[in-house]
Protein backbone atom coordinates (compact mmCIF):
# COMPACT_ATOMS: atom_id res chain seq x y z
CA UNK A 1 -13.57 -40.33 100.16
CA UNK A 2 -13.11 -42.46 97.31
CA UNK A 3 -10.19 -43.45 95.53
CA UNK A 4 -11.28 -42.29 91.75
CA UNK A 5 -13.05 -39.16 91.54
CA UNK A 6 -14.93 -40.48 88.88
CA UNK A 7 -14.94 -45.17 87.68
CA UNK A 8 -15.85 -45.66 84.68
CA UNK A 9 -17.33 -48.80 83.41
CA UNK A 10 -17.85 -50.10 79.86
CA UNK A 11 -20.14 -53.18 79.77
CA UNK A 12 -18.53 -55.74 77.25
CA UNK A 13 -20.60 -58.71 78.25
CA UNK A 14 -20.87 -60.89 75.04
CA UNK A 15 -23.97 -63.55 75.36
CA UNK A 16 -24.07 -66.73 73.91
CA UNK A 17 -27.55 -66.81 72.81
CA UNK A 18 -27.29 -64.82 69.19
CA UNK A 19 -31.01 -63.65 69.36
CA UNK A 20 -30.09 -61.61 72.85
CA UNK A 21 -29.35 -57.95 72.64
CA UNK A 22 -25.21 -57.80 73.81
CA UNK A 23 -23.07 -54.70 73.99
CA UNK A 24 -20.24 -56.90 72.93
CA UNK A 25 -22.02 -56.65 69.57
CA UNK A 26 -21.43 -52.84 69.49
CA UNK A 27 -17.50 -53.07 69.52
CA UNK A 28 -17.65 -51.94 73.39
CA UNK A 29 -14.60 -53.76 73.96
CA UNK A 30 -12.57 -51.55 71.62
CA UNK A 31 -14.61 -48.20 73.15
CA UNK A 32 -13.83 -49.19 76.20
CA UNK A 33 -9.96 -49.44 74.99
CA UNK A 34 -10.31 -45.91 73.37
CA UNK A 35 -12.16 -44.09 76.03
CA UNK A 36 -9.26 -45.50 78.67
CA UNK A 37 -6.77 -44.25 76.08
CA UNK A 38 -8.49 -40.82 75.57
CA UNK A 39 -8.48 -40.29 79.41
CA UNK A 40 -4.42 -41.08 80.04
CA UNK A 41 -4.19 -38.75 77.08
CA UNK A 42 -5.70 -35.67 78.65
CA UNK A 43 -4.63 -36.36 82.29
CA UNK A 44 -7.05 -37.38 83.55
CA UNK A 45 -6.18 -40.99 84.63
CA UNK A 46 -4.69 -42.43 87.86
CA UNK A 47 -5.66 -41.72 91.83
CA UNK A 48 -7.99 -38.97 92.47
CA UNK A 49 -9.21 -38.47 89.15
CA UNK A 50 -10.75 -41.29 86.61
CA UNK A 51 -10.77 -44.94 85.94
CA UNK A 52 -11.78 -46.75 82.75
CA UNK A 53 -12.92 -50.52 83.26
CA UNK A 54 -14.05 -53.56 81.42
CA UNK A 55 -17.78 -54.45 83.15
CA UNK A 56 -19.32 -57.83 82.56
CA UNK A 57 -22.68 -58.14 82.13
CA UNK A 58 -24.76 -54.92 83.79
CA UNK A 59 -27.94 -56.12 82.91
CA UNK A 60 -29.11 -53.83 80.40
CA UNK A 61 -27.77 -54.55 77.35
CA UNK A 62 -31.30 -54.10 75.64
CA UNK A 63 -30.71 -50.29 75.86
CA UNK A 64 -26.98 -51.26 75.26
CA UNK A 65 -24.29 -50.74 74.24
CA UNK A 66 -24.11 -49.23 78.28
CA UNK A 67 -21.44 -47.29 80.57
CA UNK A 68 -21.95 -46.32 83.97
CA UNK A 69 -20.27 -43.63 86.07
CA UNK A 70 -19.82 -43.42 89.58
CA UNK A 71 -20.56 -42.35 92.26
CA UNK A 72 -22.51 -40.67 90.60
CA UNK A 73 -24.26 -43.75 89.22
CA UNK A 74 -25.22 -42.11 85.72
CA UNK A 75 -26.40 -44.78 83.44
CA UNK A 76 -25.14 -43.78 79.28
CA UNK A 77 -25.40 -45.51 76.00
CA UNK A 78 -23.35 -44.28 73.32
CA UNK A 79 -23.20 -44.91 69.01
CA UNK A 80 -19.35 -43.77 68.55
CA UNK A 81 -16.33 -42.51 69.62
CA UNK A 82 -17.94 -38.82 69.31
CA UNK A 83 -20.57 -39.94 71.98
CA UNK A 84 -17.42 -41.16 73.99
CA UNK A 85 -15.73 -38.05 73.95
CA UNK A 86 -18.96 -36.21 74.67
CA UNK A 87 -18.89 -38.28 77.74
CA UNK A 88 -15.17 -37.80 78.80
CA UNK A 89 -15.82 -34.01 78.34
CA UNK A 90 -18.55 -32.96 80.13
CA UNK A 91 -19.22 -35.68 82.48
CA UNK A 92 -15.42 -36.70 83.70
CA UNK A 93 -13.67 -32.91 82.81
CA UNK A 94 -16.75 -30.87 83.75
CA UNK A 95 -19.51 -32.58 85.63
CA UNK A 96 -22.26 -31.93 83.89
CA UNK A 97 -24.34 -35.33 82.82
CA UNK A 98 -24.76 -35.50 79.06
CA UNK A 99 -28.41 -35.92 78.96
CA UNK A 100 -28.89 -36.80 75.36
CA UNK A 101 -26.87 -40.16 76.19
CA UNK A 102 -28.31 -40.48 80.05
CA UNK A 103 -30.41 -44.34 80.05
């Protein structure tokens, strides 16, 4: 069994070579901070239940920016904080994959 029900990981790779797609340069860092704080907010942080973590580079930061979930291994890209919470909702509270955002 695993130790999160559901690890959650925000790619926030930033690449040095300006002409290279990055999710760094779509704020991921701070989505990252607010999806971790949205989760402790509705309980749904610690053992058993979710994680929220910082990801170096995943490797597809052309269809960026990019989370992944496990273990389900669901692949997402998001635009705001409303994608985000989309996520959070009916991925990590319900377990249905949000399609719409599925890469």
């Amino acid at each position: 069994m695993s130790y999160y029900e559901h690890h959650v990981f925000f790619c926030c790779n930033k690449r040095d070579d300006p002409n290279r797609a990055c999710c760094a340069n779509h704020d991921a860092s701070a989505m990252r901070d607010y999806a971790k704080a949205r989760v402790k907010e509705l309980g749904l942080a610690g053992k058993g239940k979710v994680r929220v973590n910082m990801a170096g580079c995943l490797d597809r930061c052309e269809e960026g920016p990019v989370v992944v979930v496990y273990p389900e291994e669901v692949w997402y890209t998001y635009v705001d904080r409303s994608d985000v919470d989309e996520i959070i909702e009916e991925h990590l509270r319900n377990g249905r994959v949000v399609e719409r955002l599925r890469i």
